[in-house]
C-alpha atoms as a PDB file:
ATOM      1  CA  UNK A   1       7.708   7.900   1.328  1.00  0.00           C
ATOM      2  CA  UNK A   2       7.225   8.661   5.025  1.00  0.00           C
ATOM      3  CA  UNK A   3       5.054   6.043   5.410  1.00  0.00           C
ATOM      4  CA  UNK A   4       7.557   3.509   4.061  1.00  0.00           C
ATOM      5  CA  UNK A   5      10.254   5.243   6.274  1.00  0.00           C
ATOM      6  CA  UNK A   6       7.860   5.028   9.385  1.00  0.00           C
ATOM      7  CA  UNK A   7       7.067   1.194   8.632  1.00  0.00           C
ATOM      8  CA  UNK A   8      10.835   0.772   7.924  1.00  0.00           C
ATOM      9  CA  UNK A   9      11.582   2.053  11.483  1.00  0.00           C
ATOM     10  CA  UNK A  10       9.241   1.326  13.748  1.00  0.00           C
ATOM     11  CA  UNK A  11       7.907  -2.661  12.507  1.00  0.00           C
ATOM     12  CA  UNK A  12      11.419  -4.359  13.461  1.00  0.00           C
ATOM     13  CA  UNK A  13      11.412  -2.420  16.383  1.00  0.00           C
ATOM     14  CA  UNK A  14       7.936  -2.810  17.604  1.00  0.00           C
ATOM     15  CA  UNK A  15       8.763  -6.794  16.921  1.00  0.00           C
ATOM     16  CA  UNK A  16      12.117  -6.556  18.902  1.00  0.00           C
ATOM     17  CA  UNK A  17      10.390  -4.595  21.997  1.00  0.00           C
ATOM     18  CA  UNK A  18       7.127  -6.422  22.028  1.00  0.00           C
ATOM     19  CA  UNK A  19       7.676  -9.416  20.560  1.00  0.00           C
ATOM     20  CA  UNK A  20       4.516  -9.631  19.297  1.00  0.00           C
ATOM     21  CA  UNK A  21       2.911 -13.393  18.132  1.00  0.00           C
ATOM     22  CA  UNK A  22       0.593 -12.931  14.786  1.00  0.00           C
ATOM     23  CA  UNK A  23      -1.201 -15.334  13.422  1.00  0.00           C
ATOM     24  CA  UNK A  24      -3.359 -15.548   9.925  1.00  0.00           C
ATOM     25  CA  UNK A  25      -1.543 -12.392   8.296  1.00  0.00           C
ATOM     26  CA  UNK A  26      -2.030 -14.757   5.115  1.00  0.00           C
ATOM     27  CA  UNK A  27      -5.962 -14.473   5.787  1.00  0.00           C
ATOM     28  CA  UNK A  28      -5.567 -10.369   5.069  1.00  0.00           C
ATOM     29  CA  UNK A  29      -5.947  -9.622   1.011  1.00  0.00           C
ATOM     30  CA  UNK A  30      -2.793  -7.794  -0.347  1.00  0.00           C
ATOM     31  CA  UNK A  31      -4.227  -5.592  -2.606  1.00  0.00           C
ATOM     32  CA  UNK A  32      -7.839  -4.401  -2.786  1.00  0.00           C
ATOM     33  CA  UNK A  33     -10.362  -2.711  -0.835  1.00  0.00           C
ATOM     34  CA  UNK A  34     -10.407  -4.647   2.895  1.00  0.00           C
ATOM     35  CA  UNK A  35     -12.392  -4.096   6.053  1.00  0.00           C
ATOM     36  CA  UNK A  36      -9.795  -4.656   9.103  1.00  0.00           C
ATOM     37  CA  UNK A  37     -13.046  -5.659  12.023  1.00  0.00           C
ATOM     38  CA  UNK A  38     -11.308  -5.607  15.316  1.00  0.00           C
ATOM     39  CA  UNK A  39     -12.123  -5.975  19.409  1.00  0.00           C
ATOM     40  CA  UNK A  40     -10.780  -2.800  20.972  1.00  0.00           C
ATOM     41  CA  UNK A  41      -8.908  -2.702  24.148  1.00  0.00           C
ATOM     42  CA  UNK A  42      -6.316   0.476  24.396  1.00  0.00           C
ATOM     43  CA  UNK A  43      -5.842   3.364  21.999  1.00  0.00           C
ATOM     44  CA  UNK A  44      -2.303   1.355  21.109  1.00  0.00           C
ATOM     45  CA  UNK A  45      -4.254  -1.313  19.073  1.00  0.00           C
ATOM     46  CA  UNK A  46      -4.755   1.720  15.778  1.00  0.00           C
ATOM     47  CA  UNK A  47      -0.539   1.608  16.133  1.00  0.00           C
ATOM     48  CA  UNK A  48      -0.304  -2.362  16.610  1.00  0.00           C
ATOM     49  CA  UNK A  49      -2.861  -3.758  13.778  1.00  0.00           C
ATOM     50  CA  UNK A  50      -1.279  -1.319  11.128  1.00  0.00           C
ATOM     51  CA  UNK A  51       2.450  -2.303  12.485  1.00  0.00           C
ATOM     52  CA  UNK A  52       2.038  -6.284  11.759  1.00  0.00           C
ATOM     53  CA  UNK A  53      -0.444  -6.275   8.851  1.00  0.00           C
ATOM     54  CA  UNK A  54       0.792  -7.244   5.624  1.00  0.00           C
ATOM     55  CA  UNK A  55      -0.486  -4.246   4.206  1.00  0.00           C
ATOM     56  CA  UNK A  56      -1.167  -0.613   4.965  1.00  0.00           C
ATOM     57  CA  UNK A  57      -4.052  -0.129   7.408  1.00  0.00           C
ATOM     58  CA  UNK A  58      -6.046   3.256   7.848  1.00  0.00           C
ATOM     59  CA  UNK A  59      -7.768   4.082  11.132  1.00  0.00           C
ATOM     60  CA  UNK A  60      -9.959   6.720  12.255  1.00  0.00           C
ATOM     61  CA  UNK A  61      -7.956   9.199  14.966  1.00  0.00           C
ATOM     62  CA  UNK A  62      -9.215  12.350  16.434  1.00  0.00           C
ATOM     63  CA  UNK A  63      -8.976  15.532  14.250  1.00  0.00           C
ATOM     64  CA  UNK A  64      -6.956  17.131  17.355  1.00  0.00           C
ATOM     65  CA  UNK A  65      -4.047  14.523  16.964  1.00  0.00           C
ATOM     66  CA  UNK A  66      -3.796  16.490  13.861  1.00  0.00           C
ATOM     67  CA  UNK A  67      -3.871  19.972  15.029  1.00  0.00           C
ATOM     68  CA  UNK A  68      -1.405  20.342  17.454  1.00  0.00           C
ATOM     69  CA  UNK A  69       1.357  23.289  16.959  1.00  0.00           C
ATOM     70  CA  UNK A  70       5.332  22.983  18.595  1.00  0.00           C
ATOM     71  CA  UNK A  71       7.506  20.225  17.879  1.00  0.00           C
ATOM     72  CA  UNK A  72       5.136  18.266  20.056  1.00  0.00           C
ATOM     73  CA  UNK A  73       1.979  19.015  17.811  1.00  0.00           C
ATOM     74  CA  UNK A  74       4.533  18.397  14.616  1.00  0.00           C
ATOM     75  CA  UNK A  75       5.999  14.966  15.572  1.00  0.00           C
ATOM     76  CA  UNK A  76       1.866  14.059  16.092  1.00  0.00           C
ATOM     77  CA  UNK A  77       0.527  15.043  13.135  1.00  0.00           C
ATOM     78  CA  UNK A  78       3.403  13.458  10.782  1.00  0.00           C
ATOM     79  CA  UNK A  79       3.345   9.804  13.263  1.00  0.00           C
ATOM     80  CA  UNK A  80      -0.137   9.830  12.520  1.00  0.00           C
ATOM     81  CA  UNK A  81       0.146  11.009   8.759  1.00  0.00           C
ATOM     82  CA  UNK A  82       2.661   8.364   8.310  1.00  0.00           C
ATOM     83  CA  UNK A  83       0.501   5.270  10.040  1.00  0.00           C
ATOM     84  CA  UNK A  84      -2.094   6.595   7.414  1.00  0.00           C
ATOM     85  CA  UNK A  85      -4.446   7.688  10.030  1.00  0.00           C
ATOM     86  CA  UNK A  86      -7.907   9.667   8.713  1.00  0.00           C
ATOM     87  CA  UNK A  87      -8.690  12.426  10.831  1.00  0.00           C
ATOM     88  CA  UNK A  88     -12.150  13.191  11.792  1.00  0.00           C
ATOM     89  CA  UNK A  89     -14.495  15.186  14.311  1.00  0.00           C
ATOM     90  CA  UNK A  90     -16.568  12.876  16.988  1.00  0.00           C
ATOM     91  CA  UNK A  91     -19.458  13.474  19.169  1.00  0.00           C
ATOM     92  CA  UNK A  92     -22.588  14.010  16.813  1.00  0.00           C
ATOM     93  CA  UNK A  93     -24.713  11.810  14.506  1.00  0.00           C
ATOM     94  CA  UNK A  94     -23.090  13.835  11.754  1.00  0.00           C
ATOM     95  CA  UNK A  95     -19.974  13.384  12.508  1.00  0.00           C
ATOM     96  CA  UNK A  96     -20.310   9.873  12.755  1.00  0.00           C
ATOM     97  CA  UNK A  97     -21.883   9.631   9.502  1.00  0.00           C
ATOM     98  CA  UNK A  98     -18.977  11.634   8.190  1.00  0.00           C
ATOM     99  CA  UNK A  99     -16.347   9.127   9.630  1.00  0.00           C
ATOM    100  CA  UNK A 100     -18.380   6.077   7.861  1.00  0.00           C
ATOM    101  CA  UNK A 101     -17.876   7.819   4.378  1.00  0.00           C
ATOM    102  CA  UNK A 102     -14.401   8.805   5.023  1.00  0.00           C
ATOM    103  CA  UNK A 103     -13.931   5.021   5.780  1.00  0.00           C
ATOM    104  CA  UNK A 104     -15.792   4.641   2.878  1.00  0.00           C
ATOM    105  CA  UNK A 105     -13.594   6.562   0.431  1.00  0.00           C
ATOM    106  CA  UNK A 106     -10.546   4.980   1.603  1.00  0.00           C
ATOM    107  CA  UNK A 107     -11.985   1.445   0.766  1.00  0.00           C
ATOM    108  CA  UNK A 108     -13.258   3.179  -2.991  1.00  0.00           C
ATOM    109  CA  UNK A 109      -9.626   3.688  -3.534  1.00  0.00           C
ATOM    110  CA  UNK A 110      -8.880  -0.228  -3.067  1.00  0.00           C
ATOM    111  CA  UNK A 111      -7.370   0.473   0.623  1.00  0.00           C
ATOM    112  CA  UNK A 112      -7.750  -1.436   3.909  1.00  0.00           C
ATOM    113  CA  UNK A 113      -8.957   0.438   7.010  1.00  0.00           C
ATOM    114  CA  UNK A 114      -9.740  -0.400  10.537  1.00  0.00           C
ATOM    115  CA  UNK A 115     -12.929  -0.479  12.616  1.00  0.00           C
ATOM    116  CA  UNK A 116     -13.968  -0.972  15.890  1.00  0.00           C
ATOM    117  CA  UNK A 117     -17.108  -2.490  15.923  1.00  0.00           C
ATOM    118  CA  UNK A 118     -17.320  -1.909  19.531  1.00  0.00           C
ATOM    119  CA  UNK A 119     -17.427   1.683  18.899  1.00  0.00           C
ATOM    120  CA  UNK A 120     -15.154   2.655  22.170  1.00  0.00           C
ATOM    121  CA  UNK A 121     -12.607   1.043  23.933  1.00  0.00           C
ATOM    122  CA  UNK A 122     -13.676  -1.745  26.385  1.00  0.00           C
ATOM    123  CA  UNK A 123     -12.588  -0.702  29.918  1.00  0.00           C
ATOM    124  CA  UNK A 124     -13.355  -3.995  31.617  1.00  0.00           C
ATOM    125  CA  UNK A 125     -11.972  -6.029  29.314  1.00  0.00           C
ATOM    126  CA  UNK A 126     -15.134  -8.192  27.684  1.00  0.00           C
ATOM    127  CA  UNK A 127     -16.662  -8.040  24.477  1.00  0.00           C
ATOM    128  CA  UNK A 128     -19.500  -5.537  23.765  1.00  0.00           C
ATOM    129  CA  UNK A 129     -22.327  -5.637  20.986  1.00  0.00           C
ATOM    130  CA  UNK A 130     -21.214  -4.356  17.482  1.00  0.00           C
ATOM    131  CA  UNK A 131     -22.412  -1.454  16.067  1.00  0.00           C
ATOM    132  CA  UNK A 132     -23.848  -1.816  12.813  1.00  0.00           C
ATOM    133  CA  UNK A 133     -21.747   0.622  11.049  1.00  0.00           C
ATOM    134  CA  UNK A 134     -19.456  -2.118   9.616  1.00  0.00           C
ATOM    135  CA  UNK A 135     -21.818  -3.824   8.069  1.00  0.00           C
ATOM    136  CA  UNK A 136     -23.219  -0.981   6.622  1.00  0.00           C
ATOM    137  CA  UNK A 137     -19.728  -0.175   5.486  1.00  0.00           C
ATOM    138  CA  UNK A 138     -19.269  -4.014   4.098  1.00  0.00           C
ATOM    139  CA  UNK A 139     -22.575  -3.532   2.101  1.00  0.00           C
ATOM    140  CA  UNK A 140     -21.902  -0.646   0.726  1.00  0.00           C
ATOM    141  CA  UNK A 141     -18.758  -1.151  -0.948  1.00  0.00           C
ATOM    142  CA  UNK A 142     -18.592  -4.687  -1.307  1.00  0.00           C
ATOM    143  CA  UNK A 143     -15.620  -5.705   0.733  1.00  0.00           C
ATOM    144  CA  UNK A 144     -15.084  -8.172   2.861  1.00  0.00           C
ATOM    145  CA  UNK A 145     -14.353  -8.371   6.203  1.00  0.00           C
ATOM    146  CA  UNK A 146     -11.114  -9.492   8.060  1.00  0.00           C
ATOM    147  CA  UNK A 147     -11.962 -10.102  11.718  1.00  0.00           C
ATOM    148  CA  UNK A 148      -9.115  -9.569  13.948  1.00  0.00           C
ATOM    149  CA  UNK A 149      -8.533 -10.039  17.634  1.00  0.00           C
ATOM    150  CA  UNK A 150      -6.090  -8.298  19.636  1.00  0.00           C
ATOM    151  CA  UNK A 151      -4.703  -9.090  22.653  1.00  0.00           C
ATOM    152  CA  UNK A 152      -2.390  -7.849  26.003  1.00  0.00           C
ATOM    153  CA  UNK A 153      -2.710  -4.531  24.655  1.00  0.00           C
ATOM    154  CA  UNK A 154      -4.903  -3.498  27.645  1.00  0.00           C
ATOM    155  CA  UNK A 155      -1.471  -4.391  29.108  1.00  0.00           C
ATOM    156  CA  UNK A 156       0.913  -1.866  27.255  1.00  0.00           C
ATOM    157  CA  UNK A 157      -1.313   1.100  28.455  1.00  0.00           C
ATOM    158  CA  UNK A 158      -4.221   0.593  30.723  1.00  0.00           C
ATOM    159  CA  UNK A 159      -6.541   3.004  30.605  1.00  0.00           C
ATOM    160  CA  UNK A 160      -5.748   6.150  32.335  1.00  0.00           C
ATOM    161  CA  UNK A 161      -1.742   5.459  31.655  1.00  0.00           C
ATOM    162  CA  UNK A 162       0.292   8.064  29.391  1.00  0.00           C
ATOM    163  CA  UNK A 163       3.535   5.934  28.920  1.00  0.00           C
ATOM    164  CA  UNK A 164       3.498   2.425  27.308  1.00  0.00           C
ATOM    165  CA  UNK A 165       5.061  -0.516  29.329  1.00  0.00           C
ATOM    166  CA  UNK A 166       6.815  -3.544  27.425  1.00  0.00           C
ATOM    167  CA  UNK A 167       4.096  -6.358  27.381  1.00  0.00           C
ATOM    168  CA  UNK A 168       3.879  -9.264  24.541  1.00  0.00           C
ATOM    169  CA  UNK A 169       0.982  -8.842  22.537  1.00  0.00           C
ATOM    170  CA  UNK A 170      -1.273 -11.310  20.292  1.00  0.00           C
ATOM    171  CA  UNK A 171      -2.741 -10.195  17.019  1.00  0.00           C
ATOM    172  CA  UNK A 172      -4.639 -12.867  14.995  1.00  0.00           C
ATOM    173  CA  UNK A 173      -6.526 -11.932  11.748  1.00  0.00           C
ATOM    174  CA  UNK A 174      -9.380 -14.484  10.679  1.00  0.00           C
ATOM    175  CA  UNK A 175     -10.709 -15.948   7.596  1.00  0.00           C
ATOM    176  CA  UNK A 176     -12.562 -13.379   5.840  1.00  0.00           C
ATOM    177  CA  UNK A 177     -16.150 -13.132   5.610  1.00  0.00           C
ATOM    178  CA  UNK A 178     -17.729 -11.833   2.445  1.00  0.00           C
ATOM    179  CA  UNK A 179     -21.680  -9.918   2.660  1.00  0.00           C
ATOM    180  CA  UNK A 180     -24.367  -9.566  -0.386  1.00  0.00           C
ATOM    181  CA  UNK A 181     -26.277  -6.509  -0.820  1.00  0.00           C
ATOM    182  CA  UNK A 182     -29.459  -7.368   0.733  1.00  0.00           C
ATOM    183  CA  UNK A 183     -32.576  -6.134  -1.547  1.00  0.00           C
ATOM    184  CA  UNK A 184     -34.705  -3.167  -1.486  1.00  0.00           C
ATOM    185  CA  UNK A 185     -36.412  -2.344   1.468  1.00  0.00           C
ATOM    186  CA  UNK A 186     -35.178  -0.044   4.864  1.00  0.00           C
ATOM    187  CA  UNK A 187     -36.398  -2.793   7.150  1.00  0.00           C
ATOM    188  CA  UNK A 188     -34.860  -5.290   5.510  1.00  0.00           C
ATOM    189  CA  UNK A 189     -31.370  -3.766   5.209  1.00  0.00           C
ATOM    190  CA  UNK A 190     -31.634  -3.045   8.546  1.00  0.00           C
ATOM    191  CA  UNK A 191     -31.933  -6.510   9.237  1.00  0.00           C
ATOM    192  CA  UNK A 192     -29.096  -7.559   7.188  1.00  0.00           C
ATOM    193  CA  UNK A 193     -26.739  -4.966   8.806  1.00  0.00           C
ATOM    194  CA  UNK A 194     -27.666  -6.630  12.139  1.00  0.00           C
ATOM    195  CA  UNK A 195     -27.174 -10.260  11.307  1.00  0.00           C
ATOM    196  CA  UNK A 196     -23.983  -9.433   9.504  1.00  0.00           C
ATOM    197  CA  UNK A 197     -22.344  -7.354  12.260  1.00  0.00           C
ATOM    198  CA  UNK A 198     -23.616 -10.133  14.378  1.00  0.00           C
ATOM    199  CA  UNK A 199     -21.817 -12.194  12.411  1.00  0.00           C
ATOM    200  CA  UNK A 200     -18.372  -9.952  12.333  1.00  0.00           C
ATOM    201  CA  UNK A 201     -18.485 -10.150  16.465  1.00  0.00           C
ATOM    202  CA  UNK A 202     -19.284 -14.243  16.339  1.00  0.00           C
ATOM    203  CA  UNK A 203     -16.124 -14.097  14.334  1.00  0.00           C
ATOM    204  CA  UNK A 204     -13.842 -11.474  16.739  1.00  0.00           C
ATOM    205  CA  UNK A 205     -15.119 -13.557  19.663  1.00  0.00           C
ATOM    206  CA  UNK A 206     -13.780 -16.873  18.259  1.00  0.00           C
ATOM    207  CA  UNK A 207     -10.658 -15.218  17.515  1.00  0.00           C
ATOM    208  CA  UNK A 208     -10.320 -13.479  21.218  1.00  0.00           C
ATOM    209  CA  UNK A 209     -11.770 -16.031  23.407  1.00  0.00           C
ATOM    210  CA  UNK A 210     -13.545 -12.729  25.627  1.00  0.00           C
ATOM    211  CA  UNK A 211     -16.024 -12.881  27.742  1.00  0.00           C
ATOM    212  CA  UNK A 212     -18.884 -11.656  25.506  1.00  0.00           C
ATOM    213  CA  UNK A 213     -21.922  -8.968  27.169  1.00  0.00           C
ATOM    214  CA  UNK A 214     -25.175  -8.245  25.106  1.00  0.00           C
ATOM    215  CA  UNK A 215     -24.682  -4.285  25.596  1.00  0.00           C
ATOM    216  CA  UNK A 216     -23.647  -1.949  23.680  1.00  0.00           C
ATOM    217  CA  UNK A 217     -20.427  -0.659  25.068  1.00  0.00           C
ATOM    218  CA  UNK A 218     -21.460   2.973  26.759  1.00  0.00           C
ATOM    219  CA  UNK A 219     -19.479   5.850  24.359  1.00  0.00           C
ATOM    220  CA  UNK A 220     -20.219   9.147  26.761  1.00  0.00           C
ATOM    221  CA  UNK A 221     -18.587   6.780  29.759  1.00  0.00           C
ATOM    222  CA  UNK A 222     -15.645   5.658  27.500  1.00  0.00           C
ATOM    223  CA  UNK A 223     -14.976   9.187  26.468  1.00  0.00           C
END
């Protein structure tokens, strides 16, 4: 119900503020388990991708979003409730590994949720190397992959900015791309993981048009 209300509220007036242009929204599957793949450019984009898909889109958020205690802490945790937000702990292997299988159980239930593949926000505005993770998330439960490109974003709240300013953004969602379950053998779903996350960020940079870098975007500096 709140999420309905939320979606209710905020989508016609996101659209009447921002005025944002989407493109492919028939590409995304309306019902059954999705993987949303998408370039990363502000902490906005988890609230813009869910706001114009067709569908319900979960994202990762930090556990403290959901903490918080005052009205302040309150209107948080129920924004990010309602935008169907999965809250988990960062900073260790472990907890990395947790937010895959949280990701993972959202996609068992038939859901959609949303990945970075970049892993962190890009602060200068190119594409970095994808992290395997959605792959190994695409393997494991069989779904396919929407890539998505988002962009101006960067625009509504630069890095370092609290308040949002009123730029257009561009959201277009691909053709998605479907994975098999490699066979047995570590080294050799290691491989496929590689090729098909190589494949996911082919895909986001044909979408995006970004200038593309061979690194791996660097997490400790983004945080």
């Amino acid at each position: 119900m709140l999420h309905t209300t939320v979606r209710l509220v905020l989508v016609p007036l996101a659209r009447l503020v921002y005025r944002p242009v989407i493109e492919g929204r028939e590409n995304v599957p309306r019902s059954g388990p999705v993987i949303l793949a998408a370039n990363h450019l502000s902490f906005i984009d988890s609230v813009v991708i869910p706001l114009v898909a067709p569908r319900p889109v979960a994202f990762l958020a930090k556990a403290e979003y959901f903490q918080g205690r005052g009205v302040k802490g309150w209107l948080t945790r129920r924004f990010f409730t309602a935008i169907d937000a999965v809250p988990v702990e960062r900073g260790t292997h472990r907890a990395a590994q947790a937010s895959l299988e949280a990701a993972r159980d959202v996609l068992a239930r038939g859901g959609a949720f949303g990945i970075y593949p970049e892993g962190t926000r890009s602060r200068d505005g190119r594409l970095y190397r994808g992290r395997t993770g959605v792959a190994w998330l695409a393997l494991t439960s069989g779904a396919p992959v929407v890539p998505v490109a988002v962009l101006g974003t960067d625009r509504i709240q630069p890095v370092g900015t609290r308040l949002p300013r009123i730029r257009r953004v561009t959201v277009r969602f691909g053709t998605p791309l479907h994975f098999a379950q490699p066979s047995s053998g570590t080294q050799r779903a290691a491989q496929a993981r590689r090729v098909a996350t190589d494949q996911v960020m082919d895909a986001i940079h044909a979408l995006s048009g970004q200038e593309r870098t061979a690194d791996y975007n660097d997490l400790s500096a983004a945080a």
